[in-house]
N, C-alpha and C. Protein backbone atom coordinates (compact mmCIF):
# COMPACT_ATOMS: atom_id res chain seq x y z
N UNK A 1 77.59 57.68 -104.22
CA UNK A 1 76.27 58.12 -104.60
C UNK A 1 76.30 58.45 -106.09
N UNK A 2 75.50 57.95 -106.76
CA UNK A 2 75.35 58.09 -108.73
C UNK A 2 74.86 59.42 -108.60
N UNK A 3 75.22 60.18 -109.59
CA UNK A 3 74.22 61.30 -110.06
C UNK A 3 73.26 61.35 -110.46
N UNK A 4 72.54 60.14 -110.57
CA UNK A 4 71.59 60.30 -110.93
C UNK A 4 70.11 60.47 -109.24
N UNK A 5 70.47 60.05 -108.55
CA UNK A 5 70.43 59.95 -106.73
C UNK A 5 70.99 61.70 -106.67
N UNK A 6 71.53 61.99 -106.75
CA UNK A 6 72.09 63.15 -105.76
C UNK A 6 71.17 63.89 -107.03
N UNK A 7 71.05 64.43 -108.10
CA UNK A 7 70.15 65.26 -108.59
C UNK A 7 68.52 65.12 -108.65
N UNK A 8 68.05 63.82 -107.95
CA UNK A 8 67.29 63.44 -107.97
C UNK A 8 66.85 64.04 -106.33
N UNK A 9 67.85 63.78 -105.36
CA UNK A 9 67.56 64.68 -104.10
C UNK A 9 67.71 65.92 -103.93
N UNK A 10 68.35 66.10 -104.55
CA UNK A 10 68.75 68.06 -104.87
C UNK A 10 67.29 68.21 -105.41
N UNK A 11 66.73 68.38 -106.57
CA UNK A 11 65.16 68.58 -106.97
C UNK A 11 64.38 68.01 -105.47
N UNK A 12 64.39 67.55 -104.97
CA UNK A 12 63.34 67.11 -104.36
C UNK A 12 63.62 68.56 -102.80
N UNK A 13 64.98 68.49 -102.42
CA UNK A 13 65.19 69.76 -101.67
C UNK A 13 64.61 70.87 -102.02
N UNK A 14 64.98 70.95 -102.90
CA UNK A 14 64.32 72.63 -103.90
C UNK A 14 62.68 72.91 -104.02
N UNK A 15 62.24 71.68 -103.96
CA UNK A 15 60.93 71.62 -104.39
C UNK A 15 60.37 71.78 -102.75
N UNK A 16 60.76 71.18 -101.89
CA UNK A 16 60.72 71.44 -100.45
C UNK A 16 60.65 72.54 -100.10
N UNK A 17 61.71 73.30 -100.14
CA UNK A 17 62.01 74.21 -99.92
C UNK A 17 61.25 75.53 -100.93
N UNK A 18 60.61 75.67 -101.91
CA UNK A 18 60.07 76.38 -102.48
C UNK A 18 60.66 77.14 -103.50
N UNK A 19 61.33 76.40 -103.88
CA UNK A 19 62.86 76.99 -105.30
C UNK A 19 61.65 77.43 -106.32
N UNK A 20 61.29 76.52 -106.45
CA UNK A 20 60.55 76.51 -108.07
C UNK A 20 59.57 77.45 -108.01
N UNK A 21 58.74 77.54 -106.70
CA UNK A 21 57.52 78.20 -106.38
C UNK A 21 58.20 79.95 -106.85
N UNK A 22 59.19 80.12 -105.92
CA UNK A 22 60.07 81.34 -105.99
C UNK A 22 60.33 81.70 -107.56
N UNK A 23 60.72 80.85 -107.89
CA UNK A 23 60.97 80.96 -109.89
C UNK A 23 59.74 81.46 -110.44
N UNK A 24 58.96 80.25 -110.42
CA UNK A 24 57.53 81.14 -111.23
C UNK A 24 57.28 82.36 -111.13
N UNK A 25 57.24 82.67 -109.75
CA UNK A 25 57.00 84.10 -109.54
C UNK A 25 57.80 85.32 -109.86
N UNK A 26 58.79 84.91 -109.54
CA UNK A 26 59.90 85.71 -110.07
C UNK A 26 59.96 85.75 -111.89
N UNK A 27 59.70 84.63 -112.26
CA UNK A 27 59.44 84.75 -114.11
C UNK A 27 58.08 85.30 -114.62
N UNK A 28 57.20 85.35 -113.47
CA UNK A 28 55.80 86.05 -114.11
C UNK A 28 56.06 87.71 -113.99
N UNK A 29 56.65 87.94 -112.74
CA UNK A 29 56.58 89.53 -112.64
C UNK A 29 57.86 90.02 -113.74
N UNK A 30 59.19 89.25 -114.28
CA UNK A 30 59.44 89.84 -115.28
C UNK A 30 58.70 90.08 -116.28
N UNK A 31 57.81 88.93 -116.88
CA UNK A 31 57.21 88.77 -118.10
C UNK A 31 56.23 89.80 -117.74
N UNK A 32 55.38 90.41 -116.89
CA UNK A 32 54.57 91.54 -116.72
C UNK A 32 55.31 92.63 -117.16
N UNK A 33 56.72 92.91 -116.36
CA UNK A 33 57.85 93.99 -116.97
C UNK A 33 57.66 94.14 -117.90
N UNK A 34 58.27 93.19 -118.63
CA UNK A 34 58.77 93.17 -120.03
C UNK A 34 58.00 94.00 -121.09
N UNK A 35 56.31 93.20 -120.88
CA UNK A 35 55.18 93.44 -121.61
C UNK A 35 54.72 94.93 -121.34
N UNK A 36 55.13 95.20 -120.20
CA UNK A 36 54.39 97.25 -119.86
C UNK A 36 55.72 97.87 -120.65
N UNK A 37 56.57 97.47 -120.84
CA UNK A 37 57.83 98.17 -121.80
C UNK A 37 57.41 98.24 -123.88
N UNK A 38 57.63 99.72 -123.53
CA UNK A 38 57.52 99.95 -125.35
C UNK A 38 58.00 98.80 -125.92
N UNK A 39 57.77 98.33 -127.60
CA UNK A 39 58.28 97.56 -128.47
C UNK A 39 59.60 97.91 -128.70
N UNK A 40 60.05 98.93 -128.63
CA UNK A 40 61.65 99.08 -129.25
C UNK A 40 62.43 99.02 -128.18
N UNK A 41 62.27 98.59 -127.10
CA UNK A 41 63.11 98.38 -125.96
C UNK A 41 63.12 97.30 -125.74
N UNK A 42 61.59 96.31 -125.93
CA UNK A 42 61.61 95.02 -125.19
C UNK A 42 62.15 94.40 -125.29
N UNK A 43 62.89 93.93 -126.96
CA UNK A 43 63.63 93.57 -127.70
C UNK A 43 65.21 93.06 -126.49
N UNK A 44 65.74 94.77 -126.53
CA UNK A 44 67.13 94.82 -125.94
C UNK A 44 66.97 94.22 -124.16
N UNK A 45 66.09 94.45 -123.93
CA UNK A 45 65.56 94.63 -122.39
C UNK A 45 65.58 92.70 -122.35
N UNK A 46 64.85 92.11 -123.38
CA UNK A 46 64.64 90.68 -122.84
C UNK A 46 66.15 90.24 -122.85
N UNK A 47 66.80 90.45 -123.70
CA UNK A 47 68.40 90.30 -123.83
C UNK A 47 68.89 90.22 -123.20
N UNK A 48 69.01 91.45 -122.24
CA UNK A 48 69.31 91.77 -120.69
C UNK A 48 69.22 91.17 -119.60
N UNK A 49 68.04 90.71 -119.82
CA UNK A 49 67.50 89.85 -118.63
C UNK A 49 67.48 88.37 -118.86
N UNK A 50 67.74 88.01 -120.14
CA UNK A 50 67.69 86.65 -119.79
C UNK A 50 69.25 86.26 -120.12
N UNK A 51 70.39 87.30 -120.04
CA UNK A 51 71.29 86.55 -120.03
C UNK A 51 71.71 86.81 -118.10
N UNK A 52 70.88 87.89 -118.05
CA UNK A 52 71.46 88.58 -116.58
C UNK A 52 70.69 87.29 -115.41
N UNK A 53 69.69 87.08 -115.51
CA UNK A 53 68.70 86.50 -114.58
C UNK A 53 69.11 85.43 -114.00
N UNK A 54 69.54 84.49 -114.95
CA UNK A 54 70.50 82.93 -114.39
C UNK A 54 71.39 83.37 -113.20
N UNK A 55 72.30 84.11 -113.87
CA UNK A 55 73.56 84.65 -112.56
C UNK A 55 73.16 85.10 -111.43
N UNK A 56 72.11 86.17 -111.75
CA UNK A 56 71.66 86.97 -110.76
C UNK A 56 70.79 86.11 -109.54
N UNK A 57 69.95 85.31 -109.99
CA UNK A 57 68.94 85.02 -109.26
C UNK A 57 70.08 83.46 -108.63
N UNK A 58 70.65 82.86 -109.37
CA UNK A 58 71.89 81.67 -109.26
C UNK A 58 72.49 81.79 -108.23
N UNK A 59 73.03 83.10 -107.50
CA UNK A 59 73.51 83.37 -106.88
C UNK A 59 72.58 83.69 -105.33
N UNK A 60 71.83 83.72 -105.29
CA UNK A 60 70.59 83.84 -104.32
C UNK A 60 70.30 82.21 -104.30
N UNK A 61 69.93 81.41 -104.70
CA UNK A 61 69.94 80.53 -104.84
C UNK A 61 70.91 79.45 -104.26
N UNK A 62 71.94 79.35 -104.82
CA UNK A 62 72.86 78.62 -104.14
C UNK A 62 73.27 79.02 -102.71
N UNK A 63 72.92 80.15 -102.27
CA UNK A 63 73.21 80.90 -100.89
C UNK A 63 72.21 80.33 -100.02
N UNK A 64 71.18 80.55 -101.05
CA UNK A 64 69.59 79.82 -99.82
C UNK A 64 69.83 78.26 -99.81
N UNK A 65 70.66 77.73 -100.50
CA UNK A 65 70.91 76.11 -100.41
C UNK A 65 71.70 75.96 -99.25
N UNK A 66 73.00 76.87 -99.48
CA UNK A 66 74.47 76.52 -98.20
C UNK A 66 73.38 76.92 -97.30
N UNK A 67 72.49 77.82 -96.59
CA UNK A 67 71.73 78.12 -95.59
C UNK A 67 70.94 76.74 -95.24
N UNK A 68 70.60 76.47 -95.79
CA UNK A 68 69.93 75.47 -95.68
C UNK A 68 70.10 74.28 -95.39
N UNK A 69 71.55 74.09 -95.97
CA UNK A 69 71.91 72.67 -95.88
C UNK A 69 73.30 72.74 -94.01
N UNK A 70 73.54 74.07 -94.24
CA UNK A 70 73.48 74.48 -92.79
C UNK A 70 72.89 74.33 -91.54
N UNK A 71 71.38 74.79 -91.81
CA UNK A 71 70.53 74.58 -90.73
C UNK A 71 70.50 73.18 -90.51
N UNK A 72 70.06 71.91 -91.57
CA UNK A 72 69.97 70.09 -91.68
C UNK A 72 71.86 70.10 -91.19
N UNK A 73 72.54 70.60 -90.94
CA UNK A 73 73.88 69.87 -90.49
C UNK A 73 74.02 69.11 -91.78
N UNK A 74 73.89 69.23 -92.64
CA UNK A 74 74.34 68.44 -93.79
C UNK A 74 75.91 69.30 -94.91
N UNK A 75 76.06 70.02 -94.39
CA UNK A 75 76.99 71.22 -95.03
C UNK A 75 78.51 71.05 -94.11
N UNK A 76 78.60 70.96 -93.06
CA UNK A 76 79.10 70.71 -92.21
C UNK A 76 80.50 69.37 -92.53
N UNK A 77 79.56 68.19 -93.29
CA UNK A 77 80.70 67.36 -93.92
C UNK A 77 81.22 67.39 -95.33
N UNK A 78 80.81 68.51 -95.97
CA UNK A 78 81.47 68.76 -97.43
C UNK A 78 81.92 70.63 -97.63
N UNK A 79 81.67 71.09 -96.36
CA UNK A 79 82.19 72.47 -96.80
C UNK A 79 84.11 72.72 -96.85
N UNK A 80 83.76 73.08 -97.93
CA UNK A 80 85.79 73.86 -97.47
C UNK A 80 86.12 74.74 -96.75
N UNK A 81 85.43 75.39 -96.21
CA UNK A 81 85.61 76.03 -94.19
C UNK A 81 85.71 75.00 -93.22
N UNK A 82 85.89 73.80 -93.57
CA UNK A 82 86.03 72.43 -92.23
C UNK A 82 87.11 71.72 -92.77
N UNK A 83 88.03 71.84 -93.94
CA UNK A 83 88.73 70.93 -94.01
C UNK A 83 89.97 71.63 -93.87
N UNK A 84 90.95 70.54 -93.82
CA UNK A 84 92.23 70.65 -93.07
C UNK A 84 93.07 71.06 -94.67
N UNK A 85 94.45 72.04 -94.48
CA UNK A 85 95.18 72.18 -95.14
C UNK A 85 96.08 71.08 -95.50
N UNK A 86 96.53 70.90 -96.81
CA UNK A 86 97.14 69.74 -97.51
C UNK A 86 98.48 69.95 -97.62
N UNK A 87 98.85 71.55 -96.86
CA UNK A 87 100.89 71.33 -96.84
C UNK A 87 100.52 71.69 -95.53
N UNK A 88 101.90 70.88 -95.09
CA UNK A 88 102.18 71.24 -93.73
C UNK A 88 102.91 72.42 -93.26
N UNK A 89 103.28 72.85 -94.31
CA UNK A 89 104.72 73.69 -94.17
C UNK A 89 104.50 75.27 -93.58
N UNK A 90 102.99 75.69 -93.61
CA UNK A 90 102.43 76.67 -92.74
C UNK A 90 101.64 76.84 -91.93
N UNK A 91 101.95 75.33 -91.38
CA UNK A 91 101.60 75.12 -89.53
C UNK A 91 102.55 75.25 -89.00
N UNK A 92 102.14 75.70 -87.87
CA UNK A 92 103.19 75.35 -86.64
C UNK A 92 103.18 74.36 -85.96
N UNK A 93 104.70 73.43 -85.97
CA UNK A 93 104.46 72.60 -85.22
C UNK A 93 103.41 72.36 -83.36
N UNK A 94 102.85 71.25 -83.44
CA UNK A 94 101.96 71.36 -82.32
C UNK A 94 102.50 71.21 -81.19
N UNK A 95 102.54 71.08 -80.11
CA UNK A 95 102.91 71.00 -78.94
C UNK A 95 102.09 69.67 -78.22
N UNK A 96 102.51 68.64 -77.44
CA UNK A 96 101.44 67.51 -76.79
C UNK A 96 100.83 68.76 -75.58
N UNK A 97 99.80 67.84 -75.72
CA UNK A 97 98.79 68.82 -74.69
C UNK A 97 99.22 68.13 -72.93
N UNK A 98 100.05 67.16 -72.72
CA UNK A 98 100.44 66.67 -71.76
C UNK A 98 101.35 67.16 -71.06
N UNK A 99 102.46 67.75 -72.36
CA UNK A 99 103.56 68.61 -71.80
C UNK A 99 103.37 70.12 -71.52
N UNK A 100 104.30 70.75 -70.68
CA UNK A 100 103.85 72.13 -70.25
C UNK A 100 104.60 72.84 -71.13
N UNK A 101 104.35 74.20 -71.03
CA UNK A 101 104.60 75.39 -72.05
C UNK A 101 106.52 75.40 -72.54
N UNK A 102 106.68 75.29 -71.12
CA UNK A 102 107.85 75.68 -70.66
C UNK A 102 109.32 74.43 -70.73
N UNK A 103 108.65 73.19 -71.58
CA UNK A 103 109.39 72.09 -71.34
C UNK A 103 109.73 72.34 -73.12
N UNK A 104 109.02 73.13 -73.94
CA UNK A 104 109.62 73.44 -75.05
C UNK A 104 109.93 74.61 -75.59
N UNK A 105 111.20 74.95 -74.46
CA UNK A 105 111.75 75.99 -74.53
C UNK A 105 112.95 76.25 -75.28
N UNK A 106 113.64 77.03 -75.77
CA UNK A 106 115.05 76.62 -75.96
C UNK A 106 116.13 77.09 -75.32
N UNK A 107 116.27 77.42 -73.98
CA UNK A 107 116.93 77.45 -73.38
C UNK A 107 117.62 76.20 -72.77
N UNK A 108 118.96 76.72 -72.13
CA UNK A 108 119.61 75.63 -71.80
C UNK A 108 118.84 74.60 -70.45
N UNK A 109 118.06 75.62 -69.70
CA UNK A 109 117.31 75.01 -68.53
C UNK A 109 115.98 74.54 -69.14
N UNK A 110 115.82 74.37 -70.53
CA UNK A 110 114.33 73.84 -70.54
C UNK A 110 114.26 72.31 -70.12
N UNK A 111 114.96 71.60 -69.76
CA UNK A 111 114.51 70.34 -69.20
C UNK A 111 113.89 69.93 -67.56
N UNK A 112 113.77 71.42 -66.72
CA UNK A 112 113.61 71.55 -65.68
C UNK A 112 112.24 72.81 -65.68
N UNK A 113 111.70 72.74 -64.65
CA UNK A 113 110.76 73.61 -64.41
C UNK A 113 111.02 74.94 -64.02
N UNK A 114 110.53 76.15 -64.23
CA UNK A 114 111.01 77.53 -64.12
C UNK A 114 111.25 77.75 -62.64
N UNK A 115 112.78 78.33 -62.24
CA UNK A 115 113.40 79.02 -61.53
C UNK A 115 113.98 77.66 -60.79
N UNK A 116 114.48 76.64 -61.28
CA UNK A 116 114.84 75.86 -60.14
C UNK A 116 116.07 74.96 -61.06
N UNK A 117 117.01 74.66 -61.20
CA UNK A 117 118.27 74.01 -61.56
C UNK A 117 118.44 72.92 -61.01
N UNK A 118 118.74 72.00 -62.33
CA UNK A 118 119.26 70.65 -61.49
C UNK A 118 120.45 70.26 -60.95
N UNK A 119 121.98 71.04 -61.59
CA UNK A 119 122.78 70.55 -60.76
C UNK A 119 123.89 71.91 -60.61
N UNK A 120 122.83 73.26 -60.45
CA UNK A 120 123.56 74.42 -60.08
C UNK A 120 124.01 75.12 -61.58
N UNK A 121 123.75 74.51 -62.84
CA UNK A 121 124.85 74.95 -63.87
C UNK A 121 123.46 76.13 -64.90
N UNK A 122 122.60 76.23 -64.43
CA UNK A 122 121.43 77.22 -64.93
C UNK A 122 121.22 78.46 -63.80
N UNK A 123 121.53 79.26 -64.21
CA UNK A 123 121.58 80.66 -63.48
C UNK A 123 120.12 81.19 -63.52
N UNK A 124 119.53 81.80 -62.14
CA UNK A 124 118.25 82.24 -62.17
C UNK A 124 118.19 83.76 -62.86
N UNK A 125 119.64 84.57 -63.14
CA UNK A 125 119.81 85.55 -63.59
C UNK A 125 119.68 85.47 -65.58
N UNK A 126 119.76 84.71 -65.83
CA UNK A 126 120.00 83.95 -67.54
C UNK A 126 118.73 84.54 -68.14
C-alpha cells in the first residue's frame, strides 16, 4: 500500500469518525480562552498551549483511533499485543498436544504410564 492510499484513508477515517469536527471545537473554545485572558498573559499562555495542545490532545486521538480500529477488527492484524516473540530462548519448549503429561517426564519410568512397569526394573516406591 503507497502512502499516498494509506494517508488518504486515514483522513477519510478521521473525517468519519469526527476528528476534525472535535478539533474545531476544541480550537474555538481555546481561542475564546485565550481572548477573556489579560494582554500580559496571553502572550505566555498562547505559548503554552500551542506547544502543549499537539501532545495533549495527540494522545486522545491516537487512543480514539486504536479504539476504533479495534471495534472494525482492523487493529487486530498490525498490533504488537498479537505478535509472536523473535528469540526463542524465553519460551518453553512446547509439548505435542497428542502426547500425555507424563510421557515427558524425566524419570527413569517415563516411557510407561503412571504406576505400572514394564519389566519390574521401576519401583512404585521411586
Amino acid at each position: 500500500m503507497s502512502v499516498s492510499t494509506m494517508l488518504r484513508w486515514d483522513g477519510r477515517l478521521q473525517f468519519r469518525y469526527g476528528f476534525y469536527a472535535v478539533y474545531a471545537v476544541v480550537t474555538v473554545l481555546f481561542g475564546l480562552g485565550l481572548s477573556g485572558l489579560p494582554a500580559s498573559v496571553r502572550t505566555d499562555t498562547l505559548v503554552m498551549v500551542l506547544f502543549a495542545d499537539p501532545g495533549f490532545l495527540g494522545f486522545y486521538f491516537v487512543g480514539a483511533l486504536v479504539l476504533f480500529e479495534k471495534n472494525e477488527g482492523s487493529s487486530t492484524r498490525s498490533s504488537p499485543r498479537h505478535s509472536r516473540p523473535t528469540s526463542t530462548s524465553s519460551r518453553k519448549p512446547s509439548r505435542s498436544r497428542s502426547s500425555p503429561r507424563w510421557a515427558h517426564s524425566s524419570s527413569p519410568c517415563s516411557s510407561t504410564a503412571p504406576g505400572s512397569s514394564p519389566s519390574g526394573s521401576c519401583s512404585a516406591s521411586a
